[in-house]
Protein backbone atom coordinates (compact mmCIF):
# COMPACT_ATOMS: atom_id res chain seq x y z
CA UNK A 1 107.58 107.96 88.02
CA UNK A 2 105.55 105.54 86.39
CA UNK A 3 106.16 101.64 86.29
CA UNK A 4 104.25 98.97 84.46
CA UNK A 5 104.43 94.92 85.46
CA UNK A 6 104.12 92.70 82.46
CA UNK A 7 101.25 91.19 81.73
CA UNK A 8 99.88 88.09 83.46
CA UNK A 9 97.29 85.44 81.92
CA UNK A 10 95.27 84.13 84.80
CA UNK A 11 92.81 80.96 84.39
CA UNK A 12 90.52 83.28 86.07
CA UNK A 13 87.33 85.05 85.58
CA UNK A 14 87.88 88.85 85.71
CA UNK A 15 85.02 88.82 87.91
CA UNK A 16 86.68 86.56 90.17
CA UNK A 17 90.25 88.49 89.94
CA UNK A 18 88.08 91.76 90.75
CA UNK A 19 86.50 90.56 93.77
CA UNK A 20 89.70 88.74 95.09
CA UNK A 21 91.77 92.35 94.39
CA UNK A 22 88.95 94.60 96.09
CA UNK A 23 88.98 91.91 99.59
CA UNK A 24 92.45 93.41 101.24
CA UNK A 25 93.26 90.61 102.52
CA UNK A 26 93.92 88.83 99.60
CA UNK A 27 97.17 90.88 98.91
CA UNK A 28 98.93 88.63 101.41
CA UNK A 29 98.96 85.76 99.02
CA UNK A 30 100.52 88.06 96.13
CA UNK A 31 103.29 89.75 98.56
CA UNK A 32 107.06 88.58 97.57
CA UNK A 33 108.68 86.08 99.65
CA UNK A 34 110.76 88.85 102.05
CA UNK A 35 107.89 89.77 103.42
CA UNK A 36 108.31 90.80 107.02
CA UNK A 37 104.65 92.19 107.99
CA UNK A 38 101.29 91.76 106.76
CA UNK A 39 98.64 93.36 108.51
CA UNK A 40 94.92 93.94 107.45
CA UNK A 41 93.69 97.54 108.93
CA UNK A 42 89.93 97.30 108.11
CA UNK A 43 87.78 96.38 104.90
CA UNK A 44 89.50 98.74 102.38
CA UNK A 45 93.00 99.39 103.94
CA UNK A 46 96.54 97.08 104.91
CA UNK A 47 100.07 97.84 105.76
CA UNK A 48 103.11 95.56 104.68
CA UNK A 49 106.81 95.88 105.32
CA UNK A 50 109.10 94.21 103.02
CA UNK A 51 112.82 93.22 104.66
CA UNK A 52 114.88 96.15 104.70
CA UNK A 53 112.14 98.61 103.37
CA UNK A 54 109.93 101.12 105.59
CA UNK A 55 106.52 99.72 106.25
CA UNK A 56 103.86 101.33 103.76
CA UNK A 57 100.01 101.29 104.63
CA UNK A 58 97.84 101.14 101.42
CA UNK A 59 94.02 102.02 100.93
CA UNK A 60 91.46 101.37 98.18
CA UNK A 61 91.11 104.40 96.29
CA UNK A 62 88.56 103.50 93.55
CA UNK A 63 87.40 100.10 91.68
CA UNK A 64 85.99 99.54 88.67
CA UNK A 65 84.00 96.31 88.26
CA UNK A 66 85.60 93.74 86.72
CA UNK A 67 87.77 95.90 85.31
CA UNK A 68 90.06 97.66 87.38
CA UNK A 69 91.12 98.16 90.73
CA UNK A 70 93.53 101.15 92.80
CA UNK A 71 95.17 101.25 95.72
CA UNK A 72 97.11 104.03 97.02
CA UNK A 73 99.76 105.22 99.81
CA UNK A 74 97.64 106.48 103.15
CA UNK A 75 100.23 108.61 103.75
CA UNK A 76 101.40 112.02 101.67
CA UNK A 77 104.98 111.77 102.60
CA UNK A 78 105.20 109.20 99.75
CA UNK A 79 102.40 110.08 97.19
CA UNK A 80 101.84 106.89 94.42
CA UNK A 81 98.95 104.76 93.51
CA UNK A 82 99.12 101.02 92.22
CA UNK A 83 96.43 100.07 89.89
CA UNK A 84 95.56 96.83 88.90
CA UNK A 85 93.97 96.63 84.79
CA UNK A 86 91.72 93.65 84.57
CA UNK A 87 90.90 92.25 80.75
CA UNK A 88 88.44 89.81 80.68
CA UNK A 89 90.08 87.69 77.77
CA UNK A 90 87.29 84.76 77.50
CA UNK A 91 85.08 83.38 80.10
CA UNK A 92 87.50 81.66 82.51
CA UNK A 93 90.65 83.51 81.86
CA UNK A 94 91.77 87.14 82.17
CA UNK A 95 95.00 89.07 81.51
CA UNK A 96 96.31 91.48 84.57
CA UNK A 97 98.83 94.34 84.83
CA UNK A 98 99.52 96.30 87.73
CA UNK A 99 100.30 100.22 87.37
CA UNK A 100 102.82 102.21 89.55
CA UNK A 101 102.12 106.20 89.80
CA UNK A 102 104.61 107.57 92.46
CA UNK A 103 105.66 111.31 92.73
CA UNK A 104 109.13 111.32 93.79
CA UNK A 105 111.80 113.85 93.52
CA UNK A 106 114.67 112.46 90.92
CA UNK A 107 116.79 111.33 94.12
CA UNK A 108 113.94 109.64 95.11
CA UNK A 109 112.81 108.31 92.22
CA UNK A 110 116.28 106.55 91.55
CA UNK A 111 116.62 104.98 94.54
CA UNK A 112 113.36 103.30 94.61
CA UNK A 113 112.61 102.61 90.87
CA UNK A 114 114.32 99.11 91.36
CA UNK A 115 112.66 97.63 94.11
CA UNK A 116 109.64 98.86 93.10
CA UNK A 117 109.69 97.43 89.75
CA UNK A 118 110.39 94.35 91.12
CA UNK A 119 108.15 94.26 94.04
CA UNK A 120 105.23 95.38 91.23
CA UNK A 121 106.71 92.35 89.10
CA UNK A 122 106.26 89.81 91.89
CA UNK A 123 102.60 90.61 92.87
CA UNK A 124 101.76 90.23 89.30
CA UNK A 125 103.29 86.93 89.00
CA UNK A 126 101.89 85.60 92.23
CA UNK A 127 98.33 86.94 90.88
CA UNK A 128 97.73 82.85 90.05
CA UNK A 129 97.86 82.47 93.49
CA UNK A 130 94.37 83.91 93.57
């Protein structure tokens, strides 16, 4: 299953997006408003629990400078990555859009492809927030 956000203009650097996306942490500030745990695990890992959803530990997997950034599940029970594309569109402003990879089985894949999309949606919107 594969999910796209749209596209976000920041009045960023992509410099500055990359370094605020690769510092865990940060992902607090982009989480959607039913948050009901945020929790930093060390330098490169975090779990979060959304209301109603099971909690789901994440770990950088790879970064690109300045360009891209991915994160994926800890856990093989539910195998995905997010990846977040960074274009650097002039000095001080950059576009973002964050990638969903999941493999699900079709059951699966249906009953999550909503509130992923818009979960995926909402941390690209909040990217400002930076």
């Amino acid at each position: 299953m594969n999910l796209e956000s749209p596209k976000v203009t920041i009045d960023k650097s992509a410099a500055y997006i990359f370094n605020a996306l690769t510092d865990v942490k940060n992902f607090e500030k982009l989480m959607p408003d039913n948050i009901a745990k945020f929790e930093v695990l060390d330098n490169d890992a975090f779990i979060f629990g959304l209301k109603g959803m099971p909690e789901i530990k994440l770990k950088m997997k790879d970064k690109q400078e300045f360009s891209k950034v991915i994160l994926g599940a800890a856990s093989d029970k539910l195998p995905f990555t997010l990846t977040g594309n960074i274009n650097s569109l002039d000095e001080n402003k950059s576009e973002v859009q964050l990638l969903f990879e999941g493999q699900f089985n079709p059951m699966m894949a249906m009953m999550v492809k909503g509130p992923i999309s818009k979960f995926i949606e909402t941390l690209a919107q909040n990217m400002g927030k930076l």
